[in-house]
N, C-alpha and C. Protein backbone atom coordinates (compact mmCIF):
# COMPACT_ATOMS: atom_id res chain seq x y z
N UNK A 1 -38.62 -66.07 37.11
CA UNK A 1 -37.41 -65.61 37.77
C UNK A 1 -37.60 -65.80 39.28
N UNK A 2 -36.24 -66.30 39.91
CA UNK A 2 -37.03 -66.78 41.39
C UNK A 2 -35.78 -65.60 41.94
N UNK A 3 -36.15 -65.55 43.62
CA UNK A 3 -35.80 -64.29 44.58
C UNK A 3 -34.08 -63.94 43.93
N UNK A 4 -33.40 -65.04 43.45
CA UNK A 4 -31.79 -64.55 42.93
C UNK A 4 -31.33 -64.16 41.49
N UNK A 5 -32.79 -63.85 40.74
CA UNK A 5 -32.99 -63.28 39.46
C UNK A 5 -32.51 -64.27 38.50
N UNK A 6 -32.26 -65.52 38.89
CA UNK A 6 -31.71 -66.50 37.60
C UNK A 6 -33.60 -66.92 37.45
N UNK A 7 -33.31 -67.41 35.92
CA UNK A 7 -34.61 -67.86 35.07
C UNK A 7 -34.39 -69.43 34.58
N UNK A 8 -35.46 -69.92 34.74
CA UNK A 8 -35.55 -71.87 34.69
C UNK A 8 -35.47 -71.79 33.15
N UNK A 9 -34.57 -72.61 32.98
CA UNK A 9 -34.25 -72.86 31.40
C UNK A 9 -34.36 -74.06 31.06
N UNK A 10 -35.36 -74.33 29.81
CA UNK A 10 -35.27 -75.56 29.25
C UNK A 10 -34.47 -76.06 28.02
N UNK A 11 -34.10 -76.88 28.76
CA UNK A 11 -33.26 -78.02 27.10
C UNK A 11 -33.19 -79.18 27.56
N UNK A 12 -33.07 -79.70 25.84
CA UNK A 12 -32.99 -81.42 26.03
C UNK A 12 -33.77 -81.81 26.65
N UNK A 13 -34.76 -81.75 27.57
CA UNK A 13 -35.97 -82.39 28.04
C UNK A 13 -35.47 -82.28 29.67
N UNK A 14 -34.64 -81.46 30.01
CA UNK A 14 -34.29 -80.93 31.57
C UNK A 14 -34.49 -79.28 31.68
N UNK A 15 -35.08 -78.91 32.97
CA UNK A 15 -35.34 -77.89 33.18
C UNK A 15 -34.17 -77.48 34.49
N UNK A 16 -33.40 -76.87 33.98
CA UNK A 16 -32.58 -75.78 34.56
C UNK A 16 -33.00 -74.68 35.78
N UNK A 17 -32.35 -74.31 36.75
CA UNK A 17 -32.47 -73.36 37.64
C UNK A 17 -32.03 -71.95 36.81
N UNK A 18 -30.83 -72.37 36.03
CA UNK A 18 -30.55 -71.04 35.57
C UNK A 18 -29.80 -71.05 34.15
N UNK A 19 -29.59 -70.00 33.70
CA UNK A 19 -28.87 -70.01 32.30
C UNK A 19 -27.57 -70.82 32.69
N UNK A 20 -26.77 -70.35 33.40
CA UNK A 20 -25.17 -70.50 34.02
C UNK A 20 -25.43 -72.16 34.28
N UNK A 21 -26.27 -73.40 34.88
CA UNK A 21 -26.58 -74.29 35.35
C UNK A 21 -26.72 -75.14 33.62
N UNK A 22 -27.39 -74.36 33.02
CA UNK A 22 -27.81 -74.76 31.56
C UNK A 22 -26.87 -74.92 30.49
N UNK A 23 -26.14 -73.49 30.98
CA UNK A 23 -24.42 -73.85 29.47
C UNK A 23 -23.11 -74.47 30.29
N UNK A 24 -23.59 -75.05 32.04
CA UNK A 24 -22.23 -75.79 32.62
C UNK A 24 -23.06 -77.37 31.96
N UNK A 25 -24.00 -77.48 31.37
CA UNK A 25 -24.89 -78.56 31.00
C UNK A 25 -24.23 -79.15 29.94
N UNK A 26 -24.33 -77.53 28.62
CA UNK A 26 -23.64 -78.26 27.59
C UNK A 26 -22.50 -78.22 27.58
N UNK A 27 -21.12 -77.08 27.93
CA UNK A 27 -19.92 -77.60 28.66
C UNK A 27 -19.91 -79.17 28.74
N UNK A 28 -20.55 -79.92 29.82
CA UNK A 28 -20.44 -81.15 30.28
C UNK A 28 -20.52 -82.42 28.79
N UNK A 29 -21.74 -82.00 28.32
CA UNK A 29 -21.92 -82.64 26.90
C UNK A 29 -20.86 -82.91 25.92
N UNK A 30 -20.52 -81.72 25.95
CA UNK A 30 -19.05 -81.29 25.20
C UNK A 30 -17.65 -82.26 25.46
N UNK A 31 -17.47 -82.34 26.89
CA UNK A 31 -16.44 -83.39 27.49
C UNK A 31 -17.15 -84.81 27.66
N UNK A 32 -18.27 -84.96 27.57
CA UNK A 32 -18.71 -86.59 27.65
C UNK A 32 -18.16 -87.24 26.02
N UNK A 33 -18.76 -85.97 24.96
CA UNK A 33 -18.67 -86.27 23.35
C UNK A 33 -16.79 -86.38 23.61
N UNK A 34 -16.30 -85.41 23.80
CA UNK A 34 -14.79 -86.06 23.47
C UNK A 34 -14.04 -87.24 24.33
N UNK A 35 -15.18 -87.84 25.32
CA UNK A 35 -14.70 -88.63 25.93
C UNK A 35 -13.62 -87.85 27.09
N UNK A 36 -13.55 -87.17 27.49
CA UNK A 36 -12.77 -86.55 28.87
C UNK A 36 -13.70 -87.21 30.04
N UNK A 37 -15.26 -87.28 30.22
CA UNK A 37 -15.79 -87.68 31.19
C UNK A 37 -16.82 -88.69 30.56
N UNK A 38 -17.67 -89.50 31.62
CA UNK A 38 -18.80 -90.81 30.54
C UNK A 38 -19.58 -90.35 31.94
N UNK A 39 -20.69 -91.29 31.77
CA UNK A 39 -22.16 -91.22 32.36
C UNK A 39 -22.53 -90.06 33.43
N UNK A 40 -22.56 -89.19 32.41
CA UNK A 40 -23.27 -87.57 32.76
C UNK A 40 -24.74 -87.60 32.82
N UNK A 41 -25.13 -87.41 34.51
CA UNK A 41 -26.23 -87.77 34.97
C UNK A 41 -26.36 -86.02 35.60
N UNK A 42 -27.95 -86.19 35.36
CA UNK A 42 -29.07 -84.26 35.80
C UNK A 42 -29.95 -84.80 37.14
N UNK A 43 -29.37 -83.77 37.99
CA UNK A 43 -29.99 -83.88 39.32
C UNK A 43 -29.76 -84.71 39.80
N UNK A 44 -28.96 -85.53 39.60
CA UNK A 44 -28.72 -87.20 40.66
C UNK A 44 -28.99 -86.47 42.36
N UNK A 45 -30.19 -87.81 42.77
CA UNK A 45 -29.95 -86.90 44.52
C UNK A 45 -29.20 -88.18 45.27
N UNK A 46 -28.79 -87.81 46.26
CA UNK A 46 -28.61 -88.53 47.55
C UNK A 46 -28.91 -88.26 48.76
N UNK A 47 -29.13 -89.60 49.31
CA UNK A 47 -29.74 -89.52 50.79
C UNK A 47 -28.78 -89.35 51.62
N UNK A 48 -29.54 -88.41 52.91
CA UNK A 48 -28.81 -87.56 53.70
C UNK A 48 -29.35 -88.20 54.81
N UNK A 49 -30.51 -88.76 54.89
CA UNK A 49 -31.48 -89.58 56.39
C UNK A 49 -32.35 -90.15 55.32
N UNK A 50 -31.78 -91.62 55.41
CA UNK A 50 -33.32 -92.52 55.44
C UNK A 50 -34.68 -91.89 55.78
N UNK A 51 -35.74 -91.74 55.63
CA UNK A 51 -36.89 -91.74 55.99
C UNK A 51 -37.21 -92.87 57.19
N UNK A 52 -38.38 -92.76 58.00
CA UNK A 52 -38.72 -93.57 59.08
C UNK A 52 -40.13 -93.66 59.58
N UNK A 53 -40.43 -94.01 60.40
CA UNK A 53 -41.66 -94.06 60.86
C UNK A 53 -41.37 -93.47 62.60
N UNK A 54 -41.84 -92.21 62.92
CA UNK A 54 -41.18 -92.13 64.42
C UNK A 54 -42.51 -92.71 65.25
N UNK A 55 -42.44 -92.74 66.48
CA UNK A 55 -43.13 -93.24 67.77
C UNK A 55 -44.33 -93.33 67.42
N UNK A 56 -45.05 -92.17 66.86
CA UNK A 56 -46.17 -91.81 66.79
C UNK A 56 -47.05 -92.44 65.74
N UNK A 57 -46.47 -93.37 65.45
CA UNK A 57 -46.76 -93.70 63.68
C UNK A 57 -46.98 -93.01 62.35
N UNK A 58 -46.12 -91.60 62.57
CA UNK A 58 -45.96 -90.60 61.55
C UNK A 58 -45.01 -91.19 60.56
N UNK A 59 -45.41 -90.74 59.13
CA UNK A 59 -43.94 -91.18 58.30
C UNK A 59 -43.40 -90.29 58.31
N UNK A 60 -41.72 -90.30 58.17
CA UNK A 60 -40.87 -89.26 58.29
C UNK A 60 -39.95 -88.95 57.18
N UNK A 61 -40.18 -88.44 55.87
CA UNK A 61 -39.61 -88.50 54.96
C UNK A 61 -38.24 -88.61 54.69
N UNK A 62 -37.52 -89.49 53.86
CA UNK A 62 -36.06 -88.91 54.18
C UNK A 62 -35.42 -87.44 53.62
N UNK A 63 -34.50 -87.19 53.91
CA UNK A 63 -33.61 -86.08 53.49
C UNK A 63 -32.92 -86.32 52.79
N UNK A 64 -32.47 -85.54 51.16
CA UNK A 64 -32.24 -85.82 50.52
C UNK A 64 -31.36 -84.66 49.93
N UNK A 65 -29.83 -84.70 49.04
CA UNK A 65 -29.48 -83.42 48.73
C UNK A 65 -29.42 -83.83 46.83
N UNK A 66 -29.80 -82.97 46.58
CA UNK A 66 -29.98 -82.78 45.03
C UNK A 66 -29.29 -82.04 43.99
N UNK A 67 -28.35 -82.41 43.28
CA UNK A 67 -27.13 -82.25 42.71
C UNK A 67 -27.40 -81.63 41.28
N UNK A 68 -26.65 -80.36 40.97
CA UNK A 68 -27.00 -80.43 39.53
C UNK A 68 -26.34 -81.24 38.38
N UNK A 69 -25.08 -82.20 38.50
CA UNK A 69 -24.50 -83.29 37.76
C UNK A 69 -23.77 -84.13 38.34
N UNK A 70 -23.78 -85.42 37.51
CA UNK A 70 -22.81 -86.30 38.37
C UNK A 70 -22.52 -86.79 36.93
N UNK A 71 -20.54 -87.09 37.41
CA UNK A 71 -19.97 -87.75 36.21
C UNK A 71 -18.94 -88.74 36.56
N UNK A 72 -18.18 -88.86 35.66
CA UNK A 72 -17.19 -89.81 36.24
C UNK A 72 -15.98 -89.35 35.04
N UNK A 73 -15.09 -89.12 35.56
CA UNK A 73 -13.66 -88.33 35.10
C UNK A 73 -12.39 -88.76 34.87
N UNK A 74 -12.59 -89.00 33.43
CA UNK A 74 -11.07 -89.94 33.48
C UNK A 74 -9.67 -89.46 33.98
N UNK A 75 -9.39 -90.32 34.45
CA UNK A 75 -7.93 -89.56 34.85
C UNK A 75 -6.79 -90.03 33.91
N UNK A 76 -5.78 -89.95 34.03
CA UNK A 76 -4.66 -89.69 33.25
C UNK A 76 -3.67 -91.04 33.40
N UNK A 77 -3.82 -91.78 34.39
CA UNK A 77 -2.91 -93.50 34.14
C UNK A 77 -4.05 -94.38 34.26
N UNK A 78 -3.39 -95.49 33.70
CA UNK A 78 -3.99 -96.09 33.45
C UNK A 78 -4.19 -97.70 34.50
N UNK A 79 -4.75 -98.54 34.51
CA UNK A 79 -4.38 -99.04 36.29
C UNK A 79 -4.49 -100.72 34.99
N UNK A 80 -3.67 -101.73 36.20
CA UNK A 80 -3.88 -103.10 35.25
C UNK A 80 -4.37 -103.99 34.29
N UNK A 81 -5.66 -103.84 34.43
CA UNK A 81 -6.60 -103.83 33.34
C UNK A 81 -6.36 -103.06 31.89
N UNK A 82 -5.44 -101.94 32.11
CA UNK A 82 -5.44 -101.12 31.06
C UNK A 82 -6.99 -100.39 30.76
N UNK A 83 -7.33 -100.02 32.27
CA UNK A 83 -8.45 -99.23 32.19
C UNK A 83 -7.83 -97.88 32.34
N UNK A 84 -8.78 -96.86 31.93
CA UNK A 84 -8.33 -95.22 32.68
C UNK A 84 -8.73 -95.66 34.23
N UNK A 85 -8.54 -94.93 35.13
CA UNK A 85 -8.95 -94.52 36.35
C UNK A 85 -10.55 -93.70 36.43
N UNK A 86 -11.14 -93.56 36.81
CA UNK A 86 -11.93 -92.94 36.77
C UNK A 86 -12.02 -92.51 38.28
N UNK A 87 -12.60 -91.23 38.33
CA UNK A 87 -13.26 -90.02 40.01
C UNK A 87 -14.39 -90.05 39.68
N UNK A 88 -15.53 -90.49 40.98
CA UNK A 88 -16.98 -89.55 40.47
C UNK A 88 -16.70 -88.22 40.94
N UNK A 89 -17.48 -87.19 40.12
CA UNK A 89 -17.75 -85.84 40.18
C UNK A 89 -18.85 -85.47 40.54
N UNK A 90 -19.37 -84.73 41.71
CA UNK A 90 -20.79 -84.06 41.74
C UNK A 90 -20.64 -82.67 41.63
N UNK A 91 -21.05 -81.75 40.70
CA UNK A 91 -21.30 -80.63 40.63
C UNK A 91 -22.44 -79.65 40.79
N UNK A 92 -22.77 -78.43 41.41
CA UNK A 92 -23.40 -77.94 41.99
C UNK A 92 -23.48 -76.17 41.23
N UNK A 93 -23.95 -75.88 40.89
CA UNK A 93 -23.73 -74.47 39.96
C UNK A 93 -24.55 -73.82 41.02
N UNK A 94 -23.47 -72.60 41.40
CA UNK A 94 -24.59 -71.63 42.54
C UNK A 94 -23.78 -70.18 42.44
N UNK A 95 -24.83 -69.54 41.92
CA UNK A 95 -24.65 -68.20 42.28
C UNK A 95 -24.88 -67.60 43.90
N UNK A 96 -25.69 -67.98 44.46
CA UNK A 96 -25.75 -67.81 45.77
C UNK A 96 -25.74 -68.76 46.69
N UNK A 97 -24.98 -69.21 47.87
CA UNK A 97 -25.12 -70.39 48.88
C UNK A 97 -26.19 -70.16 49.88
N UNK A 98 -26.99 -70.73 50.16
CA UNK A 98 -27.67 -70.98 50.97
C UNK A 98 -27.41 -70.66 52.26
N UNK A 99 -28.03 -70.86 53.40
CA UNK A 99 -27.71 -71.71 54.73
C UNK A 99 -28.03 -73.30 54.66
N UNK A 100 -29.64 -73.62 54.27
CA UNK A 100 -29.72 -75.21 53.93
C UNK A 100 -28.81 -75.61 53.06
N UNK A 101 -27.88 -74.86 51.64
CA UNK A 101 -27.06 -75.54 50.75
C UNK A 101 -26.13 -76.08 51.66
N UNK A 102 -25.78 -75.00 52.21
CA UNK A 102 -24.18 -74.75 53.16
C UNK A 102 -24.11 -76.17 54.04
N UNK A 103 -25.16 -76.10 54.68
CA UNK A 103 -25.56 -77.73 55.89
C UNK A 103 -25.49 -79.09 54.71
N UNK A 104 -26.44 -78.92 53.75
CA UNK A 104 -26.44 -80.16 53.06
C UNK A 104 -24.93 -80.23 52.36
N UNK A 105 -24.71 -79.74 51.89
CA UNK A 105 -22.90 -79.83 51.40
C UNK A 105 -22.22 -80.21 52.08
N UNK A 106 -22.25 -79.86 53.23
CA UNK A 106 -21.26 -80.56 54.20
C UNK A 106 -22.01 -81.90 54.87
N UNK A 107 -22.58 -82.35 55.14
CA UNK A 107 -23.40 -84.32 55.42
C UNK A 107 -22.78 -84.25 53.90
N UNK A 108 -23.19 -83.85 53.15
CA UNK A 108 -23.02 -85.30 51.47
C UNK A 108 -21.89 -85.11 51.23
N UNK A 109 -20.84 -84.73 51.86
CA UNK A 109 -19.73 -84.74 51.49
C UNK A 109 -18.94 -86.00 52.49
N UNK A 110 -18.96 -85.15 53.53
CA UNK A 110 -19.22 -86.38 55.05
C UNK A 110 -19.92 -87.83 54.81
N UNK A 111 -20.81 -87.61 53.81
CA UNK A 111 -21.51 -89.36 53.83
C UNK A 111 -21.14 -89.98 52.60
N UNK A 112 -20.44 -89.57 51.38
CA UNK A 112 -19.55 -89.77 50.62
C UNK A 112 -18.57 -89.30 50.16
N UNK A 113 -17.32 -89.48 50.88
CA UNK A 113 -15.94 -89.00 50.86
C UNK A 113 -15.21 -89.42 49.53
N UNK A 114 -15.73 -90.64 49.05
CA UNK A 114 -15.14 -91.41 47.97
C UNK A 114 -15.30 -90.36 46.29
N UNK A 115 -16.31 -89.51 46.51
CA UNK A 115 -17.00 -88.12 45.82
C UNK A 115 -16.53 -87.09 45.79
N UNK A 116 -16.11 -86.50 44.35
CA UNK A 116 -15.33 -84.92 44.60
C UNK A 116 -16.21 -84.32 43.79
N UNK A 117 -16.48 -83.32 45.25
CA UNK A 117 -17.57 -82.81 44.82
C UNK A 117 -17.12 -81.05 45.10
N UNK A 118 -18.00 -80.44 43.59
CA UNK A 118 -17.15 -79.40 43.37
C UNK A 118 -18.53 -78.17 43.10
N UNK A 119 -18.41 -76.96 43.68
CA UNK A 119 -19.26 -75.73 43.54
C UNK A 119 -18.65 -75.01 42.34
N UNK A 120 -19.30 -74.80 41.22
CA UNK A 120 -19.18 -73.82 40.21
C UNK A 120 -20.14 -72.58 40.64
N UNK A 121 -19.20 -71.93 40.95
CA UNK A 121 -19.09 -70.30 40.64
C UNK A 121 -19.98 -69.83 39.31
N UNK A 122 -21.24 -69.24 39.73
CA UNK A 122 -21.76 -68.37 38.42
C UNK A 122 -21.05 -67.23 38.35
C-alpha cells in the first residue's frame, strides 16, 4: 500500500497502481472485445525532453510522462474509405493529483494536442 492507501494489483501479466486503475483495465477490455475501441495499450509513455548530454559531459536523461492507457476510439461517421474515424485516447486513473502529475499533464497535452487525453476520477 503506498502513502494514498491504493494497493498494486496484478492481472494479465500488468501490475496496477490500484484496484480502481485495474477494473478501468477490464472496463477497457470489455470495449476493445465489442469493438467500441482497438489497440488498448498499458503504460504507453511519452517524451516530455529528449535526453542530452549537457556541457559537462553528463548524460541527461529524458523526461518522460507515463500513462495508464492508450486507445483509439471509434467514432460514429464514417470518412471515404468507409473507414470509422478514429481519436487516440490517453487515460490516467487518479485518485489523488500530484504537483509533478499536475506539470506533466499539462507539457503532454501541450506536446500532443492531436490526443484526448482524459483523468478518471477514482
Amino acid at each position: 500500500m503506498n502513502k494514498y492507501h491504493a494497493r498494486k494489483t496484478p492481472y494479465e501479466g500488468y501490475v496496477f497502481d490500484s484496484g480502481k486503475e485495474c477494473q478501468r483495465y477490464k472496463d477497457l477490455r470489455l470495449l476493445e472485445f465489442a469493438g467500441e475501441i482497438t489497440d488498448l495499450t498499458v503504460h504507453p509513455k511519452f517524451v516530455l525532453q529528449e535526453g542530452f548530454i549537457d556541457r559537462d559531459g553528463k548524460k541527461i536523461r529524458p523526461i518522460t510522462y507515463s500513462a495508464d492507457f492508450r486507445y483509439q476510439r471509434r467514432e460514429g461517421n464514417i470518412n471515404i474509405n468507409g473507414d470509422y474515424f478514429v481519436t487516440p485516447v490517453v487515460e490516467d486513473v487518479k485518485g489523488v493529483q500530484t504537483q509533478l502529475f499536475k506539470v506533466k499533464w499539462k507539457w503532454v497535452k501541450k506536446l500532443y494536442p492531436h490526443i484526448d487525453f482524459r483523468i478518471v476520477e477514482e
